[in-house]
C-alpha atoms as a PDB file:
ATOM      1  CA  UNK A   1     -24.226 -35.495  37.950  1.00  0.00           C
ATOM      2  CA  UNK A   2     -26.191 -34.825  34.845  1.00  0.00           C
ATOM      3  CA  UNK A   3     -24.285 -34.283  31.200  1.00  0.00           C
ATOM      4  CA  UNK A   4     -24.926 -33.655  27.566  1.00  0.00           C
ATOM      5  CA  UNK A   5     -22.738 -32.428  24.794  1.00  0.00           C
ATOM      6  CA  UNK A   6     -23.011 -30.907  21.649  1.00  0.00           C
ATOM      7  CA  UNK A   7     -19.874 -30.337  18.766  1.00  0.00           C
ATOM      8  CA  UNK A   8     -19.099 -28.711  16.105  1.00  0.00           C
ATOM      9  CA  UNK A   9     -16.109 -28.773  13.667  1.00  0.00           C
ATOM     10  CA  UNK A  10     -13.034 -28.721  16.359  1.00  0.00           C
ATOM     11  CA  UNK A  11     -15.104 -27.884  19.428  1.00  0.00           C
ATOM     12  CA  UNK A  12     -17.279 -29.234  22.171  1.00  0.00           C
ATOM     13  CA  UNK A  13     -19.454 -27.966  24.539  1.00  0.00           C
ATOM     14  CA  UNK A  14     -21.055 -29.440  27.718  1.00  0.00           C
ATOM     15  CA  UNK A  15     -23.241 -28.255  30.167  1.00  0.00           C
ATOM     16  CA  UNK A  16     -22.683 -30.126  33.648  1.00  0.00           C
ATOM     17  CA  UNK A  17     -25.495 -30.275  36.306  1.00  0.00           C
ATOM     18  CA  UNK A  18     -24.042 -31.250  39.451  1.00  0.00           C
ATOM     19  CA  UNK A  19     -25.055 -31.358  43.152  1.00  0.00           C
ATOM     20  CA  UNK A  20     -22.667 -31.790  46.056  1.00  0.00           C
ATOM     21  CA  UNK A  21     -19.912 -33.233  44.032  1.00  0.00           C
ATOM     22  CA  UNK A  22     -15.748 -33.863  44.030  1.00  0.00           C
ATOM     23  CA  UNK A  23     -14.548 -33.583  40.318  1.00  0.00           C
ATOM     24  CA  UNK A  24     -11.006 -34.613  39.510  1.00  0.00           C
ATOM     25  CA  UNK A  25      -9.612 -33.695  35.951  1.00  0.00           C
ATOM     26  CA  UNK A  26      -6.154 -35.496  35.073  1.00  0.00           C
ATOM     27  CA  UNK A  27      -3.373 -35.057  32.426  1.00  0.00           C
ATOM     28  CA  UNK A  28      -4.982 -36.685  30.112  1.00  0.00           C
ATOM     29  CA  UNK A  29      -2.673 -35.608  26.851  1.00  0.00           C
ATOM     30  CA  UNK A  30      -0.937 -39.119  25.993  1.00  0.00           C
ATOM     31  CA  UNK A  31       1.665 -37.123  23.815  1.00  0.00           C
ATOM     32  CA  UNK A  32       3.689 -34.980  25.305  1.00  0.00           C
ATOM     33  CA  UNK A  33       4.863 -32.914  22.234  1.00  0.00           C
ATOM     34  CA  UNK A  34       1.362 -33.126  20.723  1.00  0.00           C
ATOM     35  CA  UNK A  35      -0.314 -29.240  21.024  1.00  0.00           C
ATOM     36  CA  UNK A  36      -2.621 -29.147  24.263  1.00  0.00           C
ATOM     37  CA  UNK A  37      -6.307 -28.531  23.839  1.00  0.00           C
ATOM     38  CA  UNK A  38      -7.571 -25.606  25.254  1.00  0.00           C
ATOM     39  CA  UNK A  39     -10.414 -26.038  27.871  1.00  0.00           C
ATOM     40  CA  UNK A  40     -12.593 -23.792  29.115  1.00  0.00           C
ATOM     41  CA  UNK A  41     -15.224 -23.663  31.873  1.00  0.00           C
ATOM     42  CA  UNK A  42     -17.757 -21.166  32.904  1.00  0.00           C
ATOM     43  CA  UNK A  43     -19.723 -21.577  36.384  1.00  0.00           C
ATOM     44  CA  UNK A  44     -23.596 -20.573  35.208  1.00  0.00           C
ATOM     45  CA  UNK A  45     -24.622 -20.853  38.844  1.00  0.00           C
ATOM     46  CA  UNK A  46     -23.848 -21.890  42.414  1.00  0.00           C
ATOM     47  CA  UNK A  47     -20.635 -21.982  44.092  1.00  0.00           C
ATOM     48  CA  UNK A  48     -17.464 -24.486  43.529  1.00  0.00           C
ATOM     49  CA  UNK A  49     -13.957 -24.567  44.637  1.00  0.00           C
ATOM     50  CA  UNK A  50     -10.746 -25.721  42.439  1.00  0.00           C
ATOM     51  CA  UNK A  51      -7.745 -27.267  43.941  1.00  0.00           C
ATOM     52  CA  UNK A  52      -4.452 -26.857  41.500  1.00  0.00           C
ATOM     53  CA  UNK A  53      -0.940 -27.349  42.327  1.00  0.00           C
ATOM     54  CA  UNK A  54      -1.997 -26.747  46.629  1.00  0.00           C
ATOM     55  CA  UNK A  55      -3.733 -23.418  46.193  1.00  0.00           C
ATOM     56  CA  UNK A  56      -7.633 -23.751  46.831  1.00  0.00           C
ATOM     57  CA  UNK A  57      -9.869 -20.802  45.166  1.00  0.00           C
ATOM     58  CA  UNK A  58     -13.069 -20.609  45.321  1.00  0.00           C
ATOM     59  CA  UNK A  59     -15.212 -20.109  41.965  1.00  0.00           C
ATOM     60  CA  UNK A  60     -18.670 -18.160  41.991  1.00  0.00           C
ATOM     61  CA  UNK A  61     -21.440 -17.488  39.200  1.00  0.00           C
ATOM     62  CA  UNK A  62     -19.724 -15.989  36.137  1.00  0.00           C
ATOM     63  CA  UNK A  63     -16.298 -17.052  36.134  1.00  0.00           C
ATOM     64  CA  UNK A  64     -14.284 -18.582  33.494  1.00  0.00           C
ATOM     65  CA  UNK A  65     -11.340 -21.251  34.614  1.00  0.00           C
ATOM     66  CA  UNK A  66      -9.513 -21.348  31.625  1.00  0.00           C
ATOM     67  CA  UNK A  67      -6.968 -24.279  31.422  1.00  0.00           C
ATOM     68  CA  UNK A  68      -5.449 -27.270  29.040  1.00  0.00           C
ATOM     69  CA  UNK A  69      -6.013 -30.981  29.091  1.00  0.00           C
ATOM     70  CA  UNK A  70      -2.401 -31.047  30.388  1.00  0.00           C
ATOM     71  CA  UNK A  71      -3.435 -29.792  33.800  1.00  0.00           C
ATOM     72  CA  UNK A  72      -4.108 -31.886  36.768  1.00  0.00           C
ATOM     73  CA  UNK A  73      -7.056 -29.646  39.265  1.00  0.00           C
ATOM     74  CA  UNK A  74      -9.805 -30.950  41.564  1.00  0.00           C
ATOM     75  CA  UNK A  75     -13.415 -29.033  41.350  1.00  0.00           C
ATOM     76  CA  UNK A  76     -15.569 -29.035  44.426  1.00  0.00           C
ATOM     77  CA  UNK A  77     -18.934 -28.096  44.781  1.00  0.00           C
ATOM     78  CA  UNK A  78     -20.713 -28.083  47.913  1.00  0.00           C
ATOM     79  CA  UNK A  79     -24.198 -27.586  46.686  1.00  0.00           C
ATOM     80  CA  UNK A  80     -26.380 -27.352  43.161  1.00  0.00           C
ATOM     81  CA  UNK A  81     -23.748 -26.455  40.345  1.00  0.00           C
ATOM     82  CA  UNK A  82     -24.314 -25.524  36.752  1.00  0.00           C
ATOM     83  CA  UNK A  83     -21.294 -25.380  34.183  1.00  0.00           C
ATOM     84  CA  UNK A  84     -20.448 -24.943  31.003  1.00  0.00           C
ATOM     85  CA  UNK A  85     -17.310 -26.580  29.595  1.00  0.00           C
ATOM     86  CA  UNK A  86     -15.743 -25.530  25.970  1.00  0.00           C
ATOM     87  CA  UNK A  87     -12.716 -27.856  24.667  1.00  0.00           C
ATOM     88  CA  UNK A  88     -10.562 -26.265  21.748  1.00  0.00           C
ATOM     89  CA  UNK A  89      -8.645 -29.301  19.677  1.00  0.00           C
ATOM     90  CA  UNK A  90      -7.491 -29.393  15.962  1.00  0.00           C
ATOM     91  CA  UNK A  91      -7.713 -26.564  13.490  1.00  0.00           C
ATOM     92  CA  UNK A  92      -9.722 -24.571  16.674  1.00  0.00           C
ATOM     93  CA  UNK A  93      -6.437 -24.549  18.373  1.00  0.00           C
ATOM     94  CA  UNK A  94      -4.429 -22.835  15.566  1.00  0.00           C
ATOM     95  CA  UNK A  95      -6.765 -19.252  15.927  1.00  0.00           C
ATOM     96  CA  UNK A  96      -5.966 -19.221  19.596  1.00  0.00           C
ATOM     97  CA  UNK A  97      -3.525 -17.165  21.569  1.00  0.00           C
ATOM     98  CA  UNK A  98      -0.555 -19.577  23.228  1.00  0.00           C
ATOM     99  CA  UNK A  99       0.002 -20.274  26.367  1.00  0.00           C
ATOM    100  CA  UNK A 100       2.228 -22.616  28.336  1.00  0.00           C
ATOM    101  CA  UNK A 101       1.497 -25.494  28.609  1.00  0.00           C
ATOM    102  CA  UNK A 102      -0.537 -26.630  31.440  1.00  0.00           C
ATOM    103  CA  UNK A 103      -1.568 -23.027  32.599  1.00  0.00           C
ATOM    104  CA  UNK A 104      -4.302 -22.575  34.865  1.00  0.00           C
ATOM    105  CA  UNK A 105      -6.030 -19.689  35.490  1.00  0.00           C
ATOM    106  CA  UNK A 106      -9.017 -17.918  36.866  1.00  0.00           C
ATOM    107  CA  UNK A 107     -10.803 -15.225  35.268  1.00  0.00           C
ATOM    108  CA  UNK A 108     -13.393 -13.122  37.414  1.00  0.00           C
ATOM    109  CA  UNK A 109     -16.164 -11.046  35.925  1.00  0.00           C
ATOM    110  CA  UNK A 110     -15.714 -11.360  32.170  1.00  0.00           C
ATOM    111  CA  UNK A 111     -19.130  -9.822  31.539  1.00  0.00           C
ATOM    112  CA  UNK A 112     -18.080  -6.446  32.884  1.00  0.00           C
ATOM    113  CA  UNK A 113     -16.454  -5.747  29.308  1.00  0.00           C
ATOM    114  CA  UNK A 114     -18.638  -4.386  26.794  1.00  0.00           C
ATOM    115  CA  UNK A 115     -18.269  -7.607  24.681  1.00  0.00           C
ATOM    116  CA  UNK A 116     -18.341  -9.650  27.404  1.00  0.00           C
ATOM    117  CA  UNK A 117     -21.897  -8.691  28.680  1.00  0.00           C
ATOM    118  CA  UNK A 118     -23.269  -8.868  25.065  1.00  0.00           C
ATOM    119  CA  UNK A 119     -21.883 -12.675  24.088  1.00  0.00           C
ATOM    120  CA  UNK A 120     -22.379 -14.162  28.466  1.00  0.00           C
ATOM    121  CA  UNK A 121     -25.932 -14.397  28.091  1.00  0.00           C
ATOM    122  CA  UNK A 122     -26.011 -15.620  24.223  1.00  0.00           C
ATOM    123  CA  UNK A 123     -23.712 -18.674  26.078  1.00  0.00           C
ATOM    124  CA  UNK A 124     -26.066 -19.272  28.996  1.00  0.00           C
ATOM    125  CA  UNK A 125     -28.842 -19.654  26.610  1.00  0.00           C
ATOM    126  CA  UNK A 126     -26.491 -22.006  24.840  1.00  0.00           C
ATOM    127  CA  UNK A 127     -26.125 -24.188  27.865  1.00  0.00           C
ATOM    128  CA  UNK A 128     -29.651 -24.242  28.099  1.00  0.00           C
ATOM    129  CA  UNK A 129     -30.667 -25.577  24.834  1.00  0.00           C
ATOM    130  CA  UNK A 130     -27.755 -28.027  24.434  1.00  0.00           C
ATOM    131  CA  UNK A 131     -30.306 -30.717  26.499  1.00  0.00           C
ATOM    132  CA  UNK A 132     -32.776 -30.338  23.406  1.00  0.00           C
ATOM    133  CA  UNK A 133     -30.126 -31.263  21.153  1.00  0.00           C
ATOM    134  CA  UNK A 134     -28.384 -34.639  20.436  1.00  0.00           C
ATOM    135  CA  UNK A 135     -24.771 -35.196  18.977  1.00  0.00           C
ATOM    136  CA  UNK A 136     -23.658 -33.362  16.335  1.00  0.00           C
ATOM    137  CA  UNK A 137     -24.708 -29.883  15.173  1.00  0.00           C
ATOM    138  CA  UNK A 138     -25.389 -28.951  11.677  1.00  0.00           C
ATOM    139  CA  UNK A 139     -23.575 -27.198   9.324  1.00  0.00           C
ATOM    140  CA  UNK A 140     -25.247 -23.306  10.163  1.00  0.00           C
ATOM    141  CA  UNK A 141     -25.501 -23.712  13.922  1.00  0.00           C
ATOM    142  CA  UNK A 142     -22.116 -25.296  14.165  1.00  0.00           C
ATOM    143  CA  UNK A 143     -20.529 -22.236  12.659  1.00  0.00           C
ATOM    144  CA  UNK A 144     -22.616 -20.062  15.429  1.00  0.00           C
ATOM    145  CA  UNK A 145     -21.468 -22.476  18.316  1.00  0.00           C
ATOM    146  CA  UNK A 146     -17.968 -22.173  16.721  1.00  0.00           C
ATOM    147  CA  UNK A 147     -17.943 -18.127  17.329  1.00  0.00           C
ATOM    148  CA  UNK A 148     -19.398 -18.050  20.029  1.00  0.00           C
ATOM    149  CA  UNK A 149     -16.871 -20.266  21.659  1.00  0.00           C
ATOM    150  CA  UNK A 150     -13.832 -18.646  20.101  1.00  0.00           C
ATOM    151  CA  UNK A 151     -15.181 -15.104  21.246  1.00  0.00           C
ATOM    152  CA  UNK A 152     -15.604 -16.321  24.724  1.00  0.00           C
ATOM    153  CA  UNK A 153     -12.109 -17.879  24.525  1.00  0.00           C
ATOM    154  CA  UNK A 154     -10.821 -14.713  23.364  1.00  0.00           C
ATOM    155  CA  UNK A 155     -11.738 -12.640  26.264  1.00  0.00           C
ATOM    156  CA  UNK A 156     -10.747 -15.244  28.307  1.00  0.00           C
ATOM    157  CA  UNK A 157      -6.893 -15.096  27.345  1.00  0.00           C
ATOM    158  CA  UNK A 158      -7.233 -11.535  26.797  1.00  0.00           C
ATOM    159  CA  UNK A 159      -7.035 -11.684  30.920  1.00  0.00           C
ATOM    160  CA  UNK A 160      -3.813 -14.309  30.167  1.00  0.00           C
ATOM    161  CA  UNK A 161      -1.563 -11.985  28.644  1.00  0.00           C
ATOM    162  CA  UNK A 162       1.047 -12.790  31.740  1.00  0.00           C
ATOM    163  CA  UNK A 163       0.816 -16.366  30.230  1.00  0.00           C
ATOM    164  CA  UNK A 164       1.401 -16.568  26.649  1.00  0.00           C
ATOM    165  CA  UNK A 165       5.468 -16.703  26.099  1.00  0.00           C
ATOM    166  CA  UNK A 166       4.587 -15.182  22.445  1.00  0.00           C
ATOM    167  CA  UNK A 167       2.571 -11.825  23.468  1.00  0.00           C
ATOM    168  CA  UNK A 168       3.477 -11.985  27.269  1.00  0.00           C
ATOM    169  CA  UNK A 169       5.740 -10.058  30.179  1.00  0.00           C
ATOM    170  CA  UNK A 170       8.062 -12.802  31.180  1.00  0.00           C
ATOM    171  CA  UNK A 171       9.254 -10.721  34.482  1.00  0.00           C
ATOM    172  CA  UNK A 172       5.662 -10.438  35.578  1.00  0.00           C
ATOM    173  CA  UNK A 173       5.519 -14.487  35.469  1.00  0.00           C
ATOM    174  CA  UNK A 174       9.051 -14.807  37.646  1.00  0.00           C
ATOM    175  CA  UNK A 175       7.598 -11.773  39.637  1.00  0.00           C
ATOM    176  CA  UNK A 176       4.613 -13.613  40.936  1.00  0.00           C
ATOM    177  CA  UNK A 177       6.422 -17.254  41.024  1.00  0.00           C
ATOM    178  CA  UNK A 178       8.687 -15.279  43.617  1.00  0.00           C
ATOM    179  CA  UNK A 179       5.389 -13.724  45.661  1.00  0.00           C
ATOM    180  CA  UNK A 180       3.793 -17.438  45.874  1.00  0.00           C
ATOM    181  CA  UNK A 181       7.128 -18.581  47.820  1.00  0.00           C
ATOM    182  CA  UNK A 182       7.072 -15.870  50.158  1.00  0.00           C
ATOM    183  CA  UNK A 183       3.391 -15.609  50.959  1.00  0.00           C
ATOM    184  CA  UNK A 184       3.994 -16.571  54.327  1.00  0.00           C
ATOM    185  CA  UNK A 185       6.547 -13.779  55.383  1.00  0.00           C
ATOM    186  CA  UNK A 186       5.033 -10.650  56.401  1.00  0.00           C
ATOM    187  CA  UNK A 187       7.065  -7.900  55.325  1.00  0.00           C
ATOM    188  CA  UNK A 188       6.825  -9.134  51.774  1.00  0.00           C
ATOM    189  CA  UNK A 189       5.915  -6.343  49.399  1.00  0.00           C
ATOM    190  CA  UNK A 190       6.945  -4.509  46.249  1.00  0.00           C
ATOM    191  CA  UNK A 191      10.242  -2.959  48.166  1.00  0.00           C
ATOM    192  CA  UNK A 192      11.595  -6.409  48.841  1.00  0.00           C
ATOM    193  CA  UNK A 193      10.260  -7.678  45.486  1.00  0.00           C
ATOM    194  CA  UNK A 194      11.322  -5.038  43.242  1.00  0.00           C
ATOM    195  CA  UNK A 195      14.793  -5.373  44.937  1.00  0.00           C
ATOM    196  CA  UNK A 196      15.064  -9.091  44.572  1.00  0.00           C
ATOM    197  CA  UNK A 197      14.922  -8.800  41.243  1.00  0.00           C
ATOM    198  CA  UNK A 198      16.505  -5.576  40.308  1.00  0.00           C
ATOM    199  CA  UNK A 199      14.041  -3.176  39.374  1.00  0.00           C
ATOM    200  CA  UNK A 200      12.621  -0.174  40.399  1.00  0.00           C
ATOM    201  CA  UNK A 201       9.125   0.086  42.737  1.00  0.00           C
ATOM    202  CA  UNK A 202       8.012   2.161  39.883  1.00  0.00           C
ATOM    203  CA  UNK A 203       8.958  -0.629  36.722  1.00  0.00           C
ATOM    204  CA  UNK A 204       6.647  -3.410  39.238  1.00  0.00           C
ATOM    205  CA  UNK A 205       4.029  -1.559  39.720  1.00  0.00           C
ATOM    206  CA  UNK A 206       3.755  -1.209  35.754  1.00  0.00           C
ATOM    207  CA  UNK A 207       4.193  -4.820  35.354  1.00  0.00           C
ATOM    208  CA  UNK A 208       1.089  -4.782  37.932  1.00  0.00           C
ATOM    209  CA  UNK A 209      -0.895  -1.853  35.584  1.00  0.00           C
ATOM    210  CA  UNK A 210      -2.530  -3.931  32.508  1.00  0.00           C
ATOM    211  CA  UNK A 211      -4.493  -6.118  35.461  1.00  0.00           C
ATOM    212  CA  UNK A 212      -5.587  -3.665  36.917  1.00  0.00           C
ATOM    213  CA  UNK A 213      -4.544  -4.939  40.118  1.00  0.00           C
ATOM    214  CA  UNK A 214      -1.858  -3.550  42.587  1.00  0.00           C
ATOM    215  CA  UNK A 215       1.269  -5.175  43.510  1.00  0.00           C
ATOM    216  CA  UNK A 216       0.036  -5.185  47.470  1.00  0.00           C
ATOM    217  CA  UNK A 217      -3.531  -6.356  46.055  1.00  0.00           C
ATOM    218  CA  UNK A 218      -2.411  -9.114  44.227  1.00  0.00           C
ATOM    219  CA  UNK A 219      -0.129 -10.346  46.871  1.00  0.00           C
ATOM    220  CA  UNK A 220      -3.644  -9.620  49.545  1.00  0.00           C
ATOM    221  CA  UNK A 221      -5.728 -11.808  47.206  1.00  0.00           C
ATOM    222  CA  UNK A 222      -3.483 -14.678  47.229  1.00  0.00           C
ATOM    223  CA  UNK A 223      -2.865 -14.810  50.539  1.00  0.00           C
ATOM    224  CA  UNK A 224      -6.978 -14.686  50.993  1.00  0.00           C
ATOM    225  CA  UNK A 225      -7.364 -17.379  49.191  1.00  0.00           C
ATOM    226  CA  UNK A 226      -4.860 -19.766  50.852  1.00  0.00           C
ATOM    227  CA  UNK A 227      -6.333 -18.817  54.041  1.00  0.00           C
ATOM    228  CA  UNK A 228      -9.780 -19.800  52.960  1.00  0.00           C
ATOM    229  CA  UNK A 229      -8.688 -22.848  51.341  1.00  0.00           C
ATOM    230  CA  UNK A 230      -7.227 -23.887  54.811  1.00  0.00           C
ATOM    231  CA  UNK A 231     -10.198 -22.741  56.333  1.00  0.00           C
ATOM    232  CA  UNK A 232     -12.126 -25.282  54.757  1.00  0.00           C
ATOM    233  CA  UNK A 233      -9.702 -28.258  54.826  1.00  0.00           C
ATOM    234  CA  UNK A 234     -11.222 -30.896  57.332  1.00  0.00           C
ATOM    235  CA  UNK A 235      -7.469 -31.443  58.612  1.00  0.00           C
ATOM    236  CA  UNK A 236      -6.890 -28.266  59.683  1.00  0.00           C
ATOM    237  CA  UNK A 237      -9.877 -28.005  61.409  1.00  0.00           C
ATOM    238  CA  UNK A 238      -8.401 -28.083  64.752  1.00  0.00           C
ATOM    239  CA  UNK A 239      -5.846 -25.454  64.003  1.00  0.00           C
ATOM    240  CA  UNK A 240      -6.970 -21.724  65.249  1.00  0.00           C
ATOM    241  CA  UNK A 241      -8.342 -19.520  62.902  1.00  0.00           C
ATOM    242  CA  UNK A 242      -5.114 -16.922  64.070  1.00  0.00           C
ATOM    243  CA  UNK A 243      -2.826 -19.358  63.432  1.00  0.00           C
ATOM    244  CA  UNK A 244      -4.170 -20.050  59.827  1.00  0.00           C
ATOM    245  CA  UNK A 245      -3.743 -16.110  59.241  1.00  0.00           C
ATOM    246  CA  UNK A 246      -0.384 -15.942  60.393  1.00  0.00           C
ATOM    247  CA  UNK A 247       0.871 -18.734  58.369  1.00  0.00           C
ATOM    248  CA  UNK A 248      -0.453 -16.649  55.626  1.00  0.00           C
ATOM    249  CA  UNK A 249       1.666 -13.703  56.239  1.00  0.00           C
ATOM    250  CA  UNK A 250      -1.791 -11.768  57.668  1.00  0.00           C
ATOM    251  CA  UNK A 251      -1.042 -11.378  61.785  1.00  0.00           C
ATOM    252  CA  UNK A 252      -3.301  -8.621  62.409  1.00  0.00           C
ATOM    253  CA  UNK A 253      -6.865 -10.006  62.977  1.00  0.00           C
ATOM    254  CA  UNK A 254      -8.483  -6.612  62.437  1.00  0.00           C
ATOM    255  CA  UNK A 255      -7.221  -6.595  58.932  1.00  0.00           C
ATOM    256  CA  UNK A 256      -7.688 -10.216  58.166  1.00  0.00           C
ATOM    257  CA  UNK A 257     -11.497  -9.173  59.053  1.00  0.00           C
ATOM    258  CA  UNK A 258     -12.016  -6.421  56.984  1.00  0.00           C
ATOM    259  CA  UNK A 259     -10.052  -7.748  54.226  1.00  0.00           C
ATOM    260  CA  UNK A 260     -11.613 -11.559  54.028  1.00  0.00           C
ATOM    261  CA  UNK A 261     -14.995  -9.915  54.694  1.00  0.00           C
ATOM    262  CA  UNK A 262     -14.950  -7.872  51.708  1.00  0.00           C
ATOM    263  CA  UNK A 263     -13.405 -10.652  49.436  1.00  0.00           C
ATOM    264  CA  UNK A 264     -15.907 -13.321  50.319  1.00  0.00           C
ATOM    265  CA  UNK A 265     -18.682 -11.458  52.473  1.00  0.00           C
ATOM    266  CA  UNK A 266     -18.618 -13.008  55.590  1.00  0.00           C
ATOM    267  CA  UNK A 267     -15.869 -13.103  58.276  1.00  0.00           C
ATOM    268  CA  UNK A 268     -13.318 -16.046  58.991  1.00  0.00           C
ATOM    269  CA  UNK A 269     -15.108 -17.824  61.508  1.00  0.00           C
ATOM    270  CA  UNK A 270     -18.620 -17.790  59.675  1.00  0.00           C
ATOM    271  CA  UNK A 271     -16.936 -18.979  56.530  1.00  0.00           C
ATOM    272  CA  UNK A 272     -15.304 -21.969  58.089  1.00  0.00           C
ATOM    273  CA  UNK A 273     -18.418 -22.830  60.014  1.00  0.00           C
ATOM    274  CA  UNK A 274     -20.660 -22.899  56.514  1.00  0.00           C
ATOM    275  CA  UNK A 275     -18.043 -25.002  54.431  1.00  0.00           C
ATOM    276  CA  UNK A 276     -15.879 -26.852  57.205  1.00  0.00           C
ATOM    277  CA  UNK A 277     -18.620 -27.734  60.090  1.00  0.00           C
ATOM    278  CA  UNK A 278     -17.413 -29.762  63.017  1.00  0.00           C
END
């Protein structure tokens, strides 16, 4: 694993060349009522999977994982990785949104915004040039590296606005906390939700509306992508693919098909066989 690093008044960036590769990243915040630093990392190329609090997702080219140095995740990548990693600390910190502390979250296809697709490719080139570069930047290009960081962690918590307690929808954060503990049960959906927690169908789905991403979606991609974590996990291996699906809350294997097909291209079986083989 190959890494160089570049800062600038209250941030640092890395780019991370890594083949095959485990990554742990631990709590490593030594005061717990100091402010967290905000981290942020952005898959250039290949393929990787992160591993936080049991749930397994896996990360392709041009996603942000935006996080804290309070967080404890694993990052796995099978083959030839390339990442860029942006860490927020002192007066950085104060001109950022807030979130809890410790949050962890995934954010898919930040270029697609009309901001997004002009500053992703300014930030490639960055990662690029940071190996001609040693230490600290000067004055000028600081200031650029400095923007350019801030506007990518803007968009990047403009997809967090669940998470910050300031700005945020405290119901939509108990609302999913209650769909990750019933996952498994198949009749889950926003009848039972909405009832457990006294609201209408109609006021969950508009929780659901800012995301842009259906109650019955959201609950579909999660259970996806505790599937294919299992599905990869060498100590399941011996456990049928069927039985994997209904732990999952997913018992029809027509569905499952279609449905894990068009999140990760391939069906069950061929995904387990390229990332778990016997």
């Amino acid at each position: 694993m190959d890494m160089n690093s570049i800062s600038a008044d209250g941030i640092e960036v890395t780019t991370v060349d890594c083949g095959p590769a485990a990554i742990r990243f631990e709590n490593d915040s030594s005061d717990p009522h100091a402010s967290p630093q905000c981290v942020i990392f952005y898959m250039l190329s290949g393929v990787a999977f992160t591993v936080h609090e049991g749930h397994c997702v896996e990360i392709d080219t041009g996603t942000l994982i935006v996080t804290d140095n309070c967080a404890d995740f694993s990052f796995h990548t099978p083959g030839v990785s390339r990442l860029l990693v942006l860490r927020f600390a002192g007066e950085m910190m104060d001109a950022m949104p807030t979130a809890h502390r410790g949050a962890f979250r995934v954010v898919r296809r930040p270029e697609e915004s009309q901001t997004g697709s002009l500053l992703f490719p300014l930030l490639r080139t960055l990662a690029t040039e940071i190996w001609n570069v040693d230490g600290e930047l000067g004055p000028g290009l600081g200031h650029i590296v400095c923007f350019l960081g801030m506007s990518m962690a803007r968009i990047a918590y403009a997809d967090m606005s669940d998470y910050h307690p300031a700005g945020g929808v405290p119901l939509l954060i108990d609302v999913k906390e209650s769909i990750e503990r019933q996952l498994s049960f198949f009749g889950v959906g926003p009848a039972t939700i909405a009832a457990e927690h006294h609201i209408s169908v109609r006021q969950l789905h508009r929780l659901f509306e800012p995301a842009g991403e259906s109650v019955m979606q959201y609950i579909r991609r999660r259970r996806l992508e505790g599937f294919a974590r299992d599905l990869v996990d060498p100590d399941l291996r011996h456990r049928k693919i069927s039985e994997l699906a209904a732990a999952w809350g997913m018992p029809d294997s027509a569905m499952l098909s279609k449905n894990f097909r068009s999140a990760y291209g391939v069906p069950p079986r061929e995904y387990r066989k390229r990332y778990c083989p016997k």
